[in-house]
N, C-alpha and C. Protein backbone atom coordinates (compact mmCIF):
# COMPACT_ATOMS: atom_id res chain seq x y z
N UNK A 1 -7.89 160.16 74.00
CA UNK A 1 -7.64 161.10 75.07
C UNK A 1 -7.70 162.53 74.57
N UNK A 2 -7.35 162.80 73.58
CA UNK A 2 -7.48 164.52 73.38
C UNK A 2 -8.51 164.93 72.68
N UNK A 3 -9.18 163.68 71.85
CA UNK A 3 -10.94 164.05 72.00
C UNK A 3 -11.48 164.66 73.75
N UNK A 4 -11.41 163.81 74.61
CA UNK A 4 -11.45 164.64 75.81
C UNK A 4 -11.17 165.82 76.55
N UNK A 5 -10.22 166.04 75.79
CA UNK A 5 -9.06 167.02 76.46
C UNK A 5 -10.00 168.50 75.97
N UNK A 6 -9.80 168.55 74.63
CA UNK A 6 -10.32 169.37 73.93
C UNK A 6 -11.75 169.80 74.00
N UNK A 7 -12.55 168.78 74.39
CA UNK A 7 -13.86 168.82 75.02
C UNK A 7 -13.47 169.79 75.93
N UNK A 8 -13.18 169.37 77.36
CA UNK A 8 -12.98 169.81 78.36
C UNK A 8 -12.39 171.46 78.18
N UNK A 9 -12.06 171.46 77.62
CA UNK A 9 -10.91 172.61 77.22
C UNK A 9 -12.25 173.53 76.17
N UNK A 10 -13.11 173.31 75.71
CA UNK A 10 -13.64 173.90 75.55
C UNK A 10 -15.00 174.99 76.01
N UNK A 11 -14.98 174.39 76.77
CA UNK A 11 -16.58 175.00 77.93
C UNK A 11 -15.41 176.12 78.67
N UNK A 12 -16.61 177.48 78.74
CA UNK A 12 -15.70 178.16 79.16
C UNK A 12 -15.93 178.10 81.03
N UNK A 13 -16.99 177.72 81.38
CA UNK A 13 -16.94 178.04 82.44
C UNK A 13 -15.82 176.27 83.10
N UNK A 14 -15.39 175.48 82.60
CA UNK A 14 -14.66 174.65 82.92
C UNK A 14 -13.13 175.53 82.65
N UNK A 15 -12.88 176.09 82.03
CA UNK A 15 -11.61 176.75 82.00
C UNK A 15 -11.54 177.43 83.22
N UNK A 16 -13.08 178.67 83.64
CA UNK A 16 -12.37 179.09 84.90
C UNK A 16 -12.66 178.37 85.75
N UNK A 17 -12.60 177.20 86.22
CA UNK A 17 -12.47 176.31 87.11
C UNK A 17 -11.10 176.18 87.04
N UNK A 18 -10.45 175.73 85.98
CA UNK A 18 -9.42 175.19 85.41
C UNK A 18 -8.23 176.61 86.33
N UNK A 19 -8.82 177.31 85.83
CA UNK A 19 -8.09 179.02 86.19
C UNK A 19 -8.12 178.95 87.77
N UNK A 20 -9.12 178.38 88.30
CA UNK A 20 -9.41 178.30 89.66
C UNK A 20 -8.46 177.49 90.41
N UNK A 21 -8.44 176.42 90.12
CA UNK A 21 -7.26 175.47 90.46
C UNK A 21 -6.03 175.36 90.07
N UNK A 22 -5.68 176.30 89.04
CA UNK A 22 -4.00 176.91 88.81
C UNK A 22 -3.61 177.94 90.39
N UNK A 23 -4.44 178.96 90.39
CA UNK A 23 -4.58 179.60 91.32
C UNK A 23 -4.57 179.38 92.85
N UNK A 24 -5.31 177.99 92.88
CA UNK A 24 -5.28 177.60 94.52
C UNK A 24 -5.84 175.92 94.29
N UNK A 25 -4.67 175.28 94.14
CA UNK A 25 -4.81 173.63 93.91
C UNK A 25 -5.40 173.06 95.63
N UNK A 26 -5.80 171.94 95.13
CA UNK A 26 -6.34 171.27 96.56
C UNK A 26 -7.62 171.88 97.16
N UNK A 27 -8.68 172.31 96.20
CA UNK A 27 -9.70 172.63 96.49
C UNK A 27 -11.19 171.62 96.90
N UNK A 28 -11.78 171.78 97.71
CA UNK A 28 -13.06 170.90 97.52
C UNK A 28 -14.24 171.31 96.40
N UNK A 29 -14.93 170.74 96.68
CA UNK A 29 -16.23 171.17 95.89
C UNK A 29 -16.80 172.48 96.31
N UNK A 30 -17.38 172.40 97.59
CA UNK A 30 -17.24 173.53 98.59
C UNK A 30 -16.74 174.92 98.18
N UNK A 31 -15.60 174.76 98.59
CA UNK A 31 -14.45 176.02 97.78
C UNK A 31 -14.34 176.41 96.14
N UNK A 32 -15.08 175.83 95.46
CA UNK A 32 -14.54 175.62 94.02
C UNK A 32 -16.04 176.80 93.97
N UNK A 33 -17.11 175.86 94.20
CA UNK A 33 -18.44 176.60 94.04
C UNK A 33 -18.34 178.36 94.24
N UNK A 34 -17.63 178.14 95.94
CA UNK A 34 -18.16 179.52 96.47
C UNK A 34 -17.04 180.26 95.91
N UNK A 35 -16.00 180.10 95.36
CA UNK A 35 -15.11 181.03 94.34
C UNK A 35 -15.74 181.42 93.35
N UNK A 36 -16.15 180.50 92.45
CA UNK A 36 -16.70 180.96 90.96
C UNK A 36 -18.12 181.61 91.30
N UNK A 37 -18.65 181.51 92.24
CA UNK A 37 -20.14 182.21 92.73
C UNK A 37 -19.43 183.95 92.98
N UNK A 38 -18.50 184.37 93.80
CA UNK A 38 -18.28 185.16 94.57
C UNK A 38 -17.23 185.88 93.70
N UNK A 39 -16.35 185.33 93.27
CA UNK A 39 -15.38 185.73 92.02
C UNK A 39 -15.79 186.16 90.56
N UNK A 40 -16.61 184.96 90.03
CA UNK A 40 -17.07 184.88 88.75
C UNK A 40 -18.46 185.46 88.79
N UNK A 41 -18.88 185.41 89.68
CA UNK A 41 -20.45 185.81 89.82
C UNK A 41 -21.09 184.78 88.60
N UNK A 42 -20.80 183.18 89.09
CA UNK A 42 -21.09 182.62 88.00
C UNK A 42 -22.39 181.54 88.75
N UNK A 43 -23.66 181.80 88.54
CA UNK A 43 -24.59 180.71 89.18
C UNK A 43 -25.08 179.97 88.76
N UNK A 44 -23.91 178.86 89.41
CA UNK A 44 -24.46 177.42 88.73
C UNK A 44 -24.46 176.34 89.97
N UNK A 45 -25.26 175.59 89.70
CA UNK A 45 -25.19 174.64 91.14
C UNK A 45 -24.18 174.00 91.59
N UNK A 46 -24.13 173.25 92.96
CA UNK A 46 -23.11 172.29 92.57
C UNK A 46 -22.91 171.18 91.93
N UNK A 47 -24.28 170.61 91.98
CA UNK A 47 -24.37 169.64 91.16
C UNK A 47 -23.68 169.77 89.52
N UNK A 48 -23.84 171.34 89.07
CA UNK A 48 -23.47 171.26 87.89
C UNK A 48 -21.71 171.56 87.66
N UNK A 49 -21.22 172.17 89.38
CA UNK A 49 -19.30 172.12 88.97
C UNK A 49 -19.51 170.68 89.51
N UNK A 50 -19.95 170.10 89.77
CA UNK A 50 -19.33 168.08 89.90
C UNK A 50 -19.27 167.60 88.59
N UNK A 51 -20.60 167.91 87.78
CA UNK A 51 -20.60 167.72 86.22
C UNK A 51 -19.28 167.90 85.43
N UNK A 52 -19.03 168.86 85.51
CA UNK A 52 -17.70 170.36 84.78
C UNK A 52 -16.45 169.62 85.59
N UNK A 53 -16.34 169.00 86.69
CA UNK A 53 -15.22 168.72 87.33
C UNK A 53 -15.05 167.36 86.78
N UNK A 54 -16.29 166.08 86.56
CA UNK A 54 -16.22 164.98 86.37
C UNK A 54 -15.30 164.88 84.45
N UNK A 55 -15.43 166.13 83.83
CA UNK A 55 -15.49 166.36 82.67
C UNK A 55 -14.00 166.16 82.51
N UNK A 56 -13.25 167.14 83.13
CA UNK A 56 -12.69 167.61 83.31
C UNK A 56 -11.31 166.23 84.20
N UNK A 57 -11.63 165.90 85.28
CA UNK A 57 -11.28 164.62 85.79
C UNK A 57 -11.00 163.54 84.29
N UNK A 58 -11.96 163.19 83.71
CA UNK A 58 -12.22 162.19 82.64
C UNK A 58 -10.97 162.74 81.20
N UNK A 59 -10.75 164.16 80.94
CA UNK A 59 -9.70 164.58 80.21
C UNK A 59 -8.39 164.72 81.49
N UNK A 60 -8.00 164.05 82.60
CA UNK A 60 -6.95 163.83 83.04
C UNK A 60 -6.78 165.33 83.86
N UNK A 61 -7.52 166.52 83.44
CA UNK A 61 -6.87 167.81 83.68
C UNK A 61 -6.84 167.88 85.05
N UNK A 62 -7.78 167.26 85.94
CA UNK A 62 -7.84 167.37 86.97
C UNK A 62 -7.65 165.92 88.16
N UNK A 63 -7.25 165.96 88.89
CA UNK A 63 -6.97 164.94 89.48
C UNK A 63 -7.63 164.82 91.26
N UNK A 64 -8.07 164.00 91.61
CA UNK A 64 -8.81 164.31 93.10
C UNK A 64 -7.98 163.13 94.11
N UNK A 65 -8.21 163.36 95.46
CA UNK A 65 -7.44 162.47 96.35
C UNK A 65 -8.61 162.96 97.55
N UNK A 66 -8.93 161.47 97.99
CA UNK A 66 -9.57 161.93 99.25
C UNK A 66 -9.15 161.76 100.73
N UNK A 67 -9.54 162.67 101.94
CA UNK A 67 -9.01 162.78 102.93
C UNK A 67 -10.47 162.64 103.94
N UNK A 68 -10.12 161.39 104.42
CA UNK A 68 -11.40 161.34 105.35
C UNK A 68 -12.98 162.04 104.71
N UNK A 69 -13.49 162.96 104.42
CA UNK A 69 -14.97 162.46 104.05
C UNK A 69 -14.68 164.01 103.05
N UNK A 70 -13.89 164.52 103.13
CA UNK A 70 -13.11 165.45 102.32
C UNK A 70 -13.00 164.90 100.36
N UNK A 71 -13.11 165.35 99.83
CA UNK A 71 -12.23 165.26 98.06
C UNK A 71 -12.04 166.46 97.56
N UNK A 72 -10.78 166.40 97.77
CA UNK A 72 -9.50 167.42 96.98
C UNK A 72 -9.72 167.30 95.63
N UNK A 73 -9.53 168.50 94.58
CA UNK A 73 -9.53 168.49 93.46
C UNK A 73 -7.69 169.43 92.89
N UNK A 74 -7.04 168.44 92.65
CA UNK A 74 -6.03 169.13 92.03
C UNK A 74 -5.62 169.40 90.75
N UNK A 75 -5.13 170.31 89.83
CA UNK A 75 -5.10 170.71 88.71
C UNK A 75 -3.70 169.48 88.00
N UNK A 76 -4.12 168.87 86.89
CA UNK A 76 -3.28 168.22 86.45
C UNK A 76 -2.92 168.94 85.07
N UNK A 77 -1.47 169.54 85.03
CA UNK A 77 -1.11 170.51 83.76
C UNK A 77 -0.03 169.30 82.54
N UNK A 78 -0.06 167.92 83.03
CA UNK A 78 0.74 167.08 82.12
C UNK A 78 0.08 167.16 80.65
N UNK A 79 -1.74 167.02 80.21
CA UNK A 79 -2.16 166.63 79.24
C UNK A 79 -1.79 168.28 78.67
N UNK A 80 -1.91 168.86 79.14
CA UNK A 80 -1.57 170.19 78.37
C UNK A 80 -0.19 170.19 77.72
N UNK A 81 0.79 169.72 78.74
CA UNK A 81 1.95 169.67 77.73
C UNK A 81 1.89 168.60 76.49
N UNK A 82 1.13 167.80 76.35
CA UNK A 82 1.45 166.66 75.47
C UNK A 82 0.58 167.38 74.04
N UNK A 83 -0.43 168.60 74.44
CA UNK A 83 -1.20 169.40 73.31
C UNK A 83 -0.31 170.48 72.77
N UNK A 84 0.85 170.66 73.70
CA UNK A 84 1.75 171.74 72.94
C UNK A 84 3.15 170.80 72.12
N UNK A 85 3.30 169.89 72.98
CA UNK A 85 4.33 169.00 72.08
C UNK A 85 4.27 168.20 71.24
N UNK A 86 2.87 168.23 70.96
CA UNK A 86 2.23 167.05 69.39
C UNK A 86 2.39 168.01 68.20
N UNK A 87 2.53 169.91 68.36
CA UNK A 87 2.54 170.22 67.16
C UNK A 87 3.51 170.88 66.94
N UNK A 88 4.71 170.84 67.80
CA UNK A 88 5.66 171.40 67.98
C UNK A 88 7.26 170.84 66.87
N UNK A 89 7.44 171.86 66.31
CA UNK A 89 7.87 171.59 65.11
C UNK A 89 9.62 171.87 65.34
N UNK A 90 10.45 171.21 65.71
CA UNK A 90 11.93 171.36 65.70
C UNK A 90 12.12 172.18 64.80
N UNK A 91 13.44 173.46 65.80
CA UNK A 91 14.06 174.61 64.76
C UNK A 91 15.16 173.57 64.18
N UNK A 92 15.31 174.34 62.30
CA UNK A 92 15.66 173.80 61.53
C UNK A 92 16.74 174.49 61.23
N UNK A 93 18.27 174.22 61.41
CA UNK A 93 18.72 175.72 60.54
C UNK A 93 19.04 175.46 59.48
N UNK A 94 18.75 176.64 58.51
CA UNK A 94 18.40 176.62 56.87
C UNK A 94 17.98 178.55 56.61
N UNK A 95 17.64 179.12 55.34
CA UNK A 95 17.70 180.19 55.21
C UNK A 95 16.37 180.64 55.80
N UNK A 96 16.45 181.98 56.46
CA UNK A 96 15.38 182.72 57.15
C UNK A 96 14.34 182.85 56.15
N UNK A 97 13.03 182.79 56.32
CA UNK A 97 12.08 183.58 55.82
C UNK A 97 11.49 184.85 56.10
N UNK A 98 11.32 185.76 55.22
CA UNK A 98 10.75 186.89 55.68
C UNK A 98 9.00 186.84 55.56
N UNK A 99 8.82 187.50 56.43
CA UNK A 99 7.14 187.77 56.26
C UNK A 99 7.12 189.00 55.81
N UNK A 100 6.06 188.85 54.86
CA UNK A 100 5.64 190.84 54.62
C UNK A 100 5.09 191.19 55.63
């Protein structure tokens, strides 16, 4: 799974998707496109945010639910916490270190 994650997490134009759906969850395809077109001034097809979304879906980040002929894309922020709490190191108390 965080072979995936990290994939995903790396393409930048999947981050501002990612940025897109922090911002306004429950988006379609539709809406996702004409944001990053109009916002990002970013031109890419749709075929290619289904790509970036499927990517993205597959590292967990994103999650979809459909409504009659509708698919919602919602931002899933759980795998992110599990990338900050794998290297997260318990405070120890013991003598301070200084940095130069």
């Amino acid at each position: 799974m965080a072979d995936d994650l990290f994939k995903a997490l790396a393409d930048p134009t999947r981050r501002t998707i990612l940025d897109e759906l922090s911002e306004k969850s429950g988006q379609t395809l539709f809406e996702i496109c004409s944001r990053l077109s109009m916002k990002h001034q970013l031109g890419i097809s749709r075929q290619g945010v289904s790509q970036h979304l499927a990517v993205l879906e597959a590292a967990g980040l994103v999650e979809t639910r459909r409504e009659g002929r509708y698919k919602f894309h919602d931002l899933n922020t759980a795998p992110l916490r599990q990338i900050t709490e794998r290297w997260t190191v318990p405070d120890t108390p013991g003598p301070e270190k200084s940095t130069p």
